[in-house]
PDB file of N, CA and C in Angstrom:
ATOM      1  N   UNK A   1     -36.226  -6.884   6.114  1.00  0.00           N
ATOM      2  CA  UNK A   1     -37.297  -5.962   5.809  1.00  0.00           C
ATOM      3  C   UNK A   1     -37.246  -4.756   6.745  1.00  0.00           C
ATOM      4  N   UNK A   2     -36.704  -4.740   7.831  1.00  0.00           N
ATOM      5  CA  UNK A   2     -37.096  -3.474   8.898  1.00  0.00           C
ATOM      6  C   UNK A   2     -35.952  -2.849   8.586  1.00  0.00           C
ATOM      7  N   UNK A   3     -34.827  -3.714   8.117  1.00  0.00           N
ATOM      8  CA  UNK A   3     -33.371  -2.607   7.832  1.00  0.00           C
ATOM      9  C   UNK A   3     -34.328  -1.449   6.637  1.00  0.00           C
ATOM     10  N   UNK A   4     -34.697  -1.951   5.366  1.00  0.00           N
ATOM     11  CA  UNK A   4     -35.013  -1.465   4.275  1.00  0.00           C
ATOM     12  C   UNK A   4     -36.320  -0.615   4.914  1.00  0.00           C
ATOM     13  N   UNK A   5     -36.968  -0.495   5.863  1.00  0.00           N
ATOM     14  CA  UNK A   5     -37.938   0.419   5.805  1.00  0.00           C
ATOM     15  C   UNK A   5     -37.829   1.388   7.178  1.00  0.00           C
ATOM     16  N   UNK A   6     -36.481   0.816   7.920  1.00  0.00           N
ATOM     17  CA  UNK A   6     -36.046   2.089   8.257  1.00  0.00           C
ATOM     18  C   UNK A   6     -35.206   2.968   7.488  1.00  0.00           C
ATOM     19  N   UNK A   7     -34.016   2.412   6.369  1.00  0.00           N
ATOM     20  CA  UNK A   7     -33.843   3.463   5.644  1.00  0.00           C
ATOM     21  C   UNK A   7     -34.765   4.320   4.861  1.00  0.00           C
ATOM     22  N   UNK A   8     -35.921   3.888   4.649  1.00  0.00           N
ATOM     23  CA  UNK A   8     -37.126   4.431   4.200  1.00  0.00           C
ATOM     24  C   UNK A   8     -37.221   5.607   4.447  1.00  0.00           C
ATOM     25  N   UNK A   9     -37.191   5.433   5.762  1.00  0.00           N
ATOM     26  CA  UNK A   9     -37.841   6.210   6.841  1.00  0.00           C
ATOM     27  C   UNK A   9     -37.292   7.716   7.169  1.00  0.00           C
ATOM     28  N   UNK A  10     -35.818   7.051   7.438  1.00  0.00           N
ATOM     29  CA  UNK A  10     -34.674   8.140   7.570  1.00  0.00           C
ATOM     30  C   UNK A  10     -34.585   8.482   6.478  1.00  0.00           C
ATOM     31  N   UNK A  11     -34.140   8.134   4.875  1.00  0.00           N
ATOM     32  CA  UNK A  11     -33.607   8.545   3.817  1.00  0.00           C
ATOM     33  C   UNK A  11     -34.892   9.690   2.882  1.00  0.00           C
ATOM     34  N   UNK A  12     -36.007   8.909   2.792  1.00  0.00           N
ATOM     35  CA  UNK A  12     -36.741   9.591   2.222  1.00  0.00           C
ATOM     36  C   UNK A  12     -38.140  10.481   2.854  1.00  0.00           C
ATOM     37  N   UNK A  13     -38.809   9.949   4.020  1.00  0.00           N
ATOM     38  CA  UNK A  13     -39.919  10.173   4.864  1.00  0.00           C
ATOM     39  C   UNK A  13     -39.139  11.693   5.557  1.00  0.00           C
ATOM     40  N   UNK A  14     -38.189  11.320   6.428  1.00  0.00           N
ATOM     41  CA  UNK A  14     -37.842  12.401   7.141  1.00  0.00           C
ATOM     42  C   UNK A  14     -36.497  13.754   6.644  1.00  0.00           C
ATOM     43  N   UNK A  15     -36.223  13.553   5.694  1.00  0.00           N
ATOM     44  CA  UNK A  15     -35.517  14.435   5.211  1.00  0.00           C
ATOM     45  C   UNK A  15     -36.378  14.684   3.721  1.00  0.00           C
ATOM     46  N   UNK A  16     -35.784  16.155   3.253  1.00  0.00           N
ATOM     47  CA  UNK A  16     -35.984  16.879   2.201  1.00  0.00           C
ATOM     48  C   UNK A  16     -35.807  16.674   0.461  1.00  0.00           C
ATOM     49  N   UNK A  17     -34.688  15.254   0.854  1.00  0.00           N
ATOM     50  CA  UNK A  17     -34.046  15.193  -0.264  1.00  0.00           C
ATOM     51  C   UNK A  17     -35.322  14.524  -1.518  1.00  0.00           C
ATOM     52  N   UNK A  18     -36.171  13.899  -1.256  1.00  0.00           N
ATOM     53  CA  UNK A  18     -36.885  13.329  -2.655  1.00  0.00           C
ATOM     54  C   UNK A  18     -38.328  14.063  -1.890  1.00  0.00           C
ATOM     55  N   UNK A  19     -38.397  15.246  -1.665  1.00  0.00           N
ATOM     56  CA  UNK A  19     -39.983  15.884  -2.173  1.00  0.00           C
ATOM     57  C   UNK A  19     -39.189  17.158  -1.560  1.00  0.00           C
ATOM     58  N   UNK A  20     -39.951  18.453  -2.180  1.00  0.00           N
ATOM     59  CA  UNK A  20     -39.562  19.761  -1.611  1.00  0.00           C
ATOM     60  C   UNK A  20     -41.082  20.018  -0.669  1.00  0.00           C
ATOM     61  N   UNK A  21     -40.622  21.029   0.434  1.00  0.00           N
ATOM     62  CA  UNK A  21     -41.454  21.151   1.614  1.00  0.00           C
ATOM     63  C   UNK A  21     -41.798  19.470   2.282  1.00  0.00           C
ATOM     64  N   UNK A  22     -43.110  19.849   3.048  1.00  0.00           N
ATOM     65  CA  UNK A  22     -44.020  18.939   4.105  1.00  0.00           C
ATOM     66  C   UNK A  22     -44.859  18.405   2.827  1.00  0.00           C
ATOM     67  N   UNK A  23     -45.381  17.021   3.698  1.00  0.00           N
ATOM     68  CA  UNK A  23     -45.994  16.218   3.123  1.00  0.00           C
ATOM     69  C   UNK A  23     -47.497  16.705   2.974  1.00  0.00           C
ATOM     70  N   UNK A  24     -48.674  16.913   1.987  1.00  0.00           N
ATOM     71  CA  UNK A  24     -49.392  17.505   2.275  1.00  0.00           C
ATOM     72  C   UNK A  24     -50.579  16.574   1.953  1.00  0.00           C
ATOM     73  N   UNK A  25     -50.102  15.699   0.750  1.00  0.00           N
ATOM     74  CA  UNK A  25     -51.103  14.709   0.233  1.00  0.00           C
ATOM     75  C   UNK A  25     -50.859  13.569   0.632  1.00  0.00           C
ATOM     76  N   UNK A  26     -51.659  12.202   0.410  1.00  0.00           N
ATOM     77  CA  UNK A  26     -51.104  11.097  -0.048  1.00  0.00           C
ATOM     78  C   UNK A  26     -50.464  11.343  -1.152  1.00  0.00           C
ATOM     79  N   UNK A  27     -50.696  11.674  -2.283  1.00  0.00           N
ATOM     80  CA  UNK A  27     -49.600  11.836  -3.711  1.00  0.00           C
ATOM     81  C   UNK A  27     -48.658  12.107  -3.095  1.00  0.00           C
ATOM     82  N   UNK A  28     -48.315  13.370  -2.328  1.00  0.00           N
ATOM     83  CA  UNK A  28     -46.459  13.570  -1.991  1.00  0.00           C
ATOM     84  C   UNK A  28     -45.887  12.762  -1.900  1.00  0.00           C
ATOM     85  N   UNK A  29     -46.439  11.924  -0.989  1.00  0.00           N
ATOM     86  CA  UNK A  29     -45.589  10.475  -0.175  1.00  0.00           C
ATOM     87  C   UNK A  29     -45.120   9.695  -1.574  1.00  0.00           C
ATOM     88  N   UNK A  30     -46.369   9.071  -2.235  1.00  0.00           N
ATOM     89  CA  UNK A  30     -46.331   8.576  -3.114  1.00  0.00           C
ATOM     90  C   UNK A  30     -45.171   8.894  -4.487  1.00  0.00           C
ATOM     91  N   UNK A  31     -45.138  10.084  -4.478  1.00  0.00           N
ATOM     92  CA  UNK A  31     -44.368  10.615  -5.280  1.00  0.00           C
ATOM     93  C   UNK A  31     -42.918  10.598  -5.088  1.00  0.00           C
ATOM     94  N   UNK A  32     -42.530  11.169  -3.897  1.00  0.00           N
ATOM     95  CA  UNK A  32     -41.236  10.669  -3.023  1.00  0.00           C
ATOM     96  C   UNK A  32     -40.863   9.441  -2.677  1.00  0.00           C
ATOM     97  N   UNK A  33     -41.843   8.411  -3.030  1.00  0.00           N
ATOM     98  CA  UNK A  33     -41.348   7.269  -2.606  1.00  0.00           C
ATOM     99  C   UNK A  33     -41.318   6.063  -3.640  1.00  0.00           C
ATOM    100  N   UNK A  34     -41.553   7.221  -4.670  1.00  0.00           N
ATOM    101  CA  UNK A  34     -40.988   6.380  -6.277  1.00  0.00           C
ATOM    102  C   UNK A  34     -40.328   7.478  -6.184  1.00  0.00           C
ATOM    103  N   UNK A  35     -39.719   8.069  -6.221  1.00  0.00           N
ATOM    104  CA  UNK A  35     -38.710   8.791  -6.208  1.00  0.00           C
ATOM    105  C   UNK A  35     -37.312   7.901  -5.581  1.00  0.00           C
ATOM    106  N   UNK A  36     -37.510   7.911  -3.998  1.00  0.00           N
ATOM    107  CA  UNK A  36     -36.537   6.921  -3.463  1.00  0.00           C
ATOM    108  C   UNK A  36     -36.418   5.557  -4.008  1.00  0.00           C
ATOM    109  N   UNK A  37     -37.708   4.796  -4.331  1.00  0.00           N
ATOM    110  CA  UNK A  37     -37.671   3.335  -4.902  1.00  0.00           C
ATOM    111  C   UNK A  37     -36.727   3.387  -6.246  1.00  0.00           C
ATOM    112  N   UNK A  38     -36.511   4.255  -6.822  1.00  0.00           N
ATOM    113  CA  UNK A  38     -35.819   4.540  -7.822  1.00  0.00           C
ATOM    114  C   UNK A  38     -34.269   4.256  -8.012  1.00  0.00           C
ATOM    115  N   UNK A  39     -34.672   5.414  -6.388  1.00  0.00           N
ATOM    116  CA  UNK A  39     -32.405   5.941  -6.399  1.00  0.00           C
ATOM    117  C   UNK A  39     -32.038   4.640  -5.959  1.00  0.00           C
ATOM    118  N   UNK A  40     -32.664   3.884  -4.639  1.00  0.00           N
ATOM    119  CA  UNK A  40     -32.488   3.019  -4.303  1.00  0.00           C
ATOM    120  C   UNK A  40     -32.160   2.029  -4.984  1.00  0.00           C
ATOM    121  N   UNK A  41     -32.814   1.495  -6.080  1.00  0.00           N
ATOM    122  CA  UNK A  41     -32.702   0.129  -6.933  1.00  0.00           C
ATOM    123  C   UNK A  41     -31.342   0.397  -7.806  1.00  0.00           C
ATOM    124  N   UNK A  42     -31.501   1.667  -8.391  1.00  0.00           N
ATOM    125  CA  UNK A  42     -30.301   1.781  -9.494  1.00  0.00           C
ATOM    126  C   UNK A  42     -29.709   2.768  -9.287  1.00  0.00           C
ATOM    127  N   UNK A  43     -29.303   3.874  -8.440  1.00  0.00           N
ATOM    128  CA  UNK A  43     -28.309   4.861  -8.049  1.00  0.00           C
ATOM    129  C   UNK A  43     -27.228   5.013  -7.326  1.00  0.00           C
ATOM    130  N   UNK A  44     -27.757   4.445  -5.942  1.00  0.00           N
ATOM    131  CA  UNK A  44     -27.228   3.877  -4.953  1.00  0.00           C
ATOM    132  C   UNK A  44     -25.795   3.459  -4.877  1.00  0.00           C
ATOM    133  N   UNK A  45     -25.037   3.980  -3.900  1.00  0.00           N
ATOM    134  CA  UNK A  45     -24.426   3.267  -3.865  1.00  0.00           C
ATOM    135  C   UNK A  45     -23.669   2.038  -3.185  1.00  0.00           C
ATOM    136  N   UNK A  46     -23.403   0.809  -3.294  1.00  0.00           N
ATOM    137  CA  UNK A  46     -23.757  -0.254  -2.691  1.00  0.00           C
ATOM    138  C   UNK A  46     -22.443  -0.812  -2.102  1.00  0.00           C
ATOM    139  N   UNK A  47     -22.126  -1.055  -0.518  1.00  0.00           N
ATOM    140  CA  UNK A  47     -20.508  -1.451  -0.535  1.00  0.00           C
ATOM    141  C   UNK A  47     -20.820  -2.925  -0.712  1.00  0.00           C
ATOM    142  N   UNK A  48     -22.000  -3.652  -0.922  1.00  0.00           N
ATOM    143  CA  UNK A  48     -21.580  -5.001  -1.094  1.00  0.00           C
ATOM    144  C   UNK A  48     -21.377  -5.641  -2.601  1.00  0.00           C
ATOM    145  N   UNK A  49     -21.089  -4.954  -3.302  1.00  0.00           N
ATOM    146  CA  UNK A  49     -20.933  -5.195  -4.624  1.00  0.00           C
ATOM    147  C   UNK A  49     -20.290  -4.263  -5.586  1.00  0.00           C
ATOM    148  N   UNK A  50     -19.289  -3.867  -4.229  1.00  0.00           N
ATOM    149  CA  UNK A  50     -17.752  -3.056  -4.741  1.00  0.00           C
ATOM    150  C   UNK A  50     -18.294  -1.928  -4.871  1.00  0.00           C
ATOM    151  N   UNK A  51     -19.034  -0.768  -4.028  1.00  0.00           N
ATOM    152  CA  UNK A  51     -19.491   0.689  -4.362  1.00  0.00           C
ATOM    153  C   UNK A  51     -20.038   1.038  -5.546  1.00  0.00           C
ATOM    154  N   UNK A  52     -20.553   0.464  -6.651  1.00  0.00           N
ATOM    155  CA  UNK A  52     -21.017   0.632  -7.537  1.00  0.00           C
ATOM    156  C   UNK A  52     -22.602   0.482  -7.527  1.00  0.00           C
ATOM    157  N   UNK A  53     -23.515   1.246  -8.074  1.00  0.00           N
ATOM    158  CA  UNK A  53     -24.978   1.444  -8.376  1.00  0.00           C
ATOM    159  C   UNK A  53     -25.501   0.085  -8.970  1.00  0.00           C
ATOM    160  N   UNK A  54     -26.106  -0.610  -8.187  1.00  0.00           N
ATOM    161  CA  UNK A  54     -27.281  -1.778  -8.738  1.00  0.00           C
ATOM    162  C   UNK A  54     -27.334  -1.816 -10.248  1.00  0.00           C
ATOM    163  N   UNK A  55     -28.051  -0.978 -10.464  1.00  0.00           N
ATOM    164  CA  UNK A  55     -27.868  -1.227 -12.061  1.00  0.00           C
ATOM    165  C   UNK A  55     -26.823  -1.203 -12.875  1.00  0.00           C
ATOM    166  N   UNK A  56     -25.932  -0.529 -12.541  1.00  0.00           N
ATOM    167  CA  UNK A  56     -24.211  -0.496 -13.312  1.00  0.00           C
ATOM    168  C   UNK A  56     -23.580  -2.321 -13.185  1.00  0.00           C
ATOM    169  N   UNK A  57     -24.151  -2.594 -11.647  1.00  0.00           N
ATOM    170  CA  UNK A  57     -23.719  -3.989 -11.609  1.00  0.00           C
ATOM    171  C   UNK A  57     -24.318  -5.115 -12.159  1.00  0.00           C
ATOM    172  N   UNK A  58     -25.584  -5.009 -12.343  1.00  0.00           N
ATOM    173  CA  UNK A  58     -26.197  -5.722 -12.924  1.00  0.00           C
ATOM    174  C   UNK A  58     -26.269  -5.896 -14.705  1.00  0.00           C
ATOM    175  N   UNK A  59     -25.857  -4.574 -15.131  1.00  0.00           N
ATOM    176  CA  UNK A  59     -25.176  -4.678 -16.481  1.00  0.00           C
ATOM    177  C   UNK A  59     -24.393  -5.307 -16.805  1.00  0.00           C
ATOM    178  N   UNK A  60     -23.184  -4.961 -15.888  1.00  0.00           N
ATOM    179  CA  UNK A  60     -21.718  -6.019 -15.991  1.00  0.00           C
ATOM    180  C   UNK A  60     -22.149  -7.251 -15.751  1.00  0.00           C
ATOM    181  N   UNK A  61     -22.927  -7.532 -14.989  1.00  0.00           N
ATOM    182  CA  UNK A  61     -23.109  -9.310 -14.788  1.00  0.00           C
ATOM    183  C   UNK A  61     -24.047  -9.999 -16.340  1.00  0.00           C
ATOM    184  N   UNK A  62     -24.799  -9.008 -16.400  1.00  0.00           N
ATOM    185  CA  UNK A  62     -25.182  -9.930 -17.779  1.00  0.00           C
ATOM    186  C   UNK A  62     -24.597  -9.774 -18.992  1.00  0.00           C
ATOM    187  N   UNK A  63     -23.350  -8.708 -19.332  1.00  0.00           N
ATOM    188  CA  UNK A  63     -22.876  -8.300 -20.190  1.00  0.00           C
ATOM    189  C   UNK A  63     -21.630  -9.409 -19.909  1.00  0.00           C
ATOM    190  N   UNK A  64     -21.364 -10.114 -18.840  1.00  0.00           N
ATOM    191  CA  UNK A  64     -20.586 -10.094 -18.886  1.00  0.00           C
ATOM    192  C   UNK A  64     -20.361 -12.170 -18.783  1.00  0.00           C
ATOM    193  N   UNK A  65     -22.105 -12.247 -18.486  1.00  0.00           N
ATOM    194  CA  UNK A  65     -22.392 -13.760 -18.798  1.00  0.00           C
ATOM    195  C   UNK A  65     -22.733 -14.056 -20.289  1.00  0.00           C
ATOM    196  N   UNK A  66     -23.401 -12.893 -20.885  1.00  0.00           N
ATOM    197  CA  UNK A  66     -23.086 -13.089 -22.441  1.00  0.00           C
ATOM    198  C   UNK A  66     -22.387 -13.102 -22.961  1.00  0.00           C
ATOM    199  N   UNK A  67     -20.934 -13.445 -22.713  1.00  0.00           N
ATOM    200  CA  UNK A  67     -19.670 -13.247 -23.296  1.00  0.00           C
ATOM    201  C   UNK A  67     -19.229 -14.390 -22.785  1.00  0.00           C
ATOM    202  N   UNK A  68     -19.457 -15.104 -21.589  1.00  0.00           N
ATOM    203  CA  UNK A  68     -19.302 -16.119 -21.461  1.00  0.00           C
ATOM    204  C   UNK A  68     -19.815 -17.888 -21.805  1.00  0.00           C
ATOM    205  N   UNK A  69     -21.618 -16.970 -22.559  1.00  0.00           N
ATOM    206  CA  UNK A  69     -21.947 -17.719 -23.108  1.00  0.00           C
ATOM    207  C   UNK A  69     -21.850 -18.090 -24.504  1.00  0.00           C
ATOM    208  N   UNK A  70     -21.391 -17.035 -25.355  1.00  0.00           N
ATOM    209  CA  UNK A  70     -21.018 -17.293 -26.617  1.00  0.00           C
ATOM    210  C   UNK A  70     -19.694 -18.038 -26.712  1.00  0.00           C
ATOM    211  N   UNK A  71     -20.414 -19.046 -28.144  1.00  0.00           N
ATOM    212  CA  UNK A  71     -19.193 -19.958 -28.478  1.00  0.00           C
ATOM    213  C   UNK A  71     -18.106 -19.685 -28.722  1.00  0.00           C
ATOM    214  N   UNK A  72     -17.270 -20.495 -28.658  1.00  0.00           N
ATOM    215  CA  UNK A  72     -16.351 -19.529 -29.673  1.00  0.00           C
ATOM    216  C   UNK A  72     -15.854 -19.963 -30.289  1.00  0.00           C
TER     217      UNK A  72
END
């Protein structure tokens, strides 16, 4: 948990990249941080599951257990 909410921290809180300007509201935060919860889950890219984006991998795994589950 502290790995994941210091990248938080660094990735989205303190740099520019998921809100433009300073934080001014609660909404900003909020907004930027479904913003990051986003890239994070399915953009990302991940070296423990061969550099590929969460969701790209998680396609192949069920695309790829449904093929293993049909008869044949």
């Amino acid at each position: 948990m502290e790995t994941t909410v210091g990248l938080y921290k660094t990735e989205c809180i303190r740099t520019r990249i998921f809100h433009d300007g300073p934080y001014k509201t609660i909404t900003d935060v909020e907004y930027a941080t479904a913003g990051w919860v986003s890239w994070y889950n399915t953009t990302r890219l991940h070296s423990s599951i061969g550099m590929v984006p969460p969701a790209e991998y998680e396609q192949t795994y069920y695309l790829n257990k449904a093929m293993q589950d049909t008869p044949v």
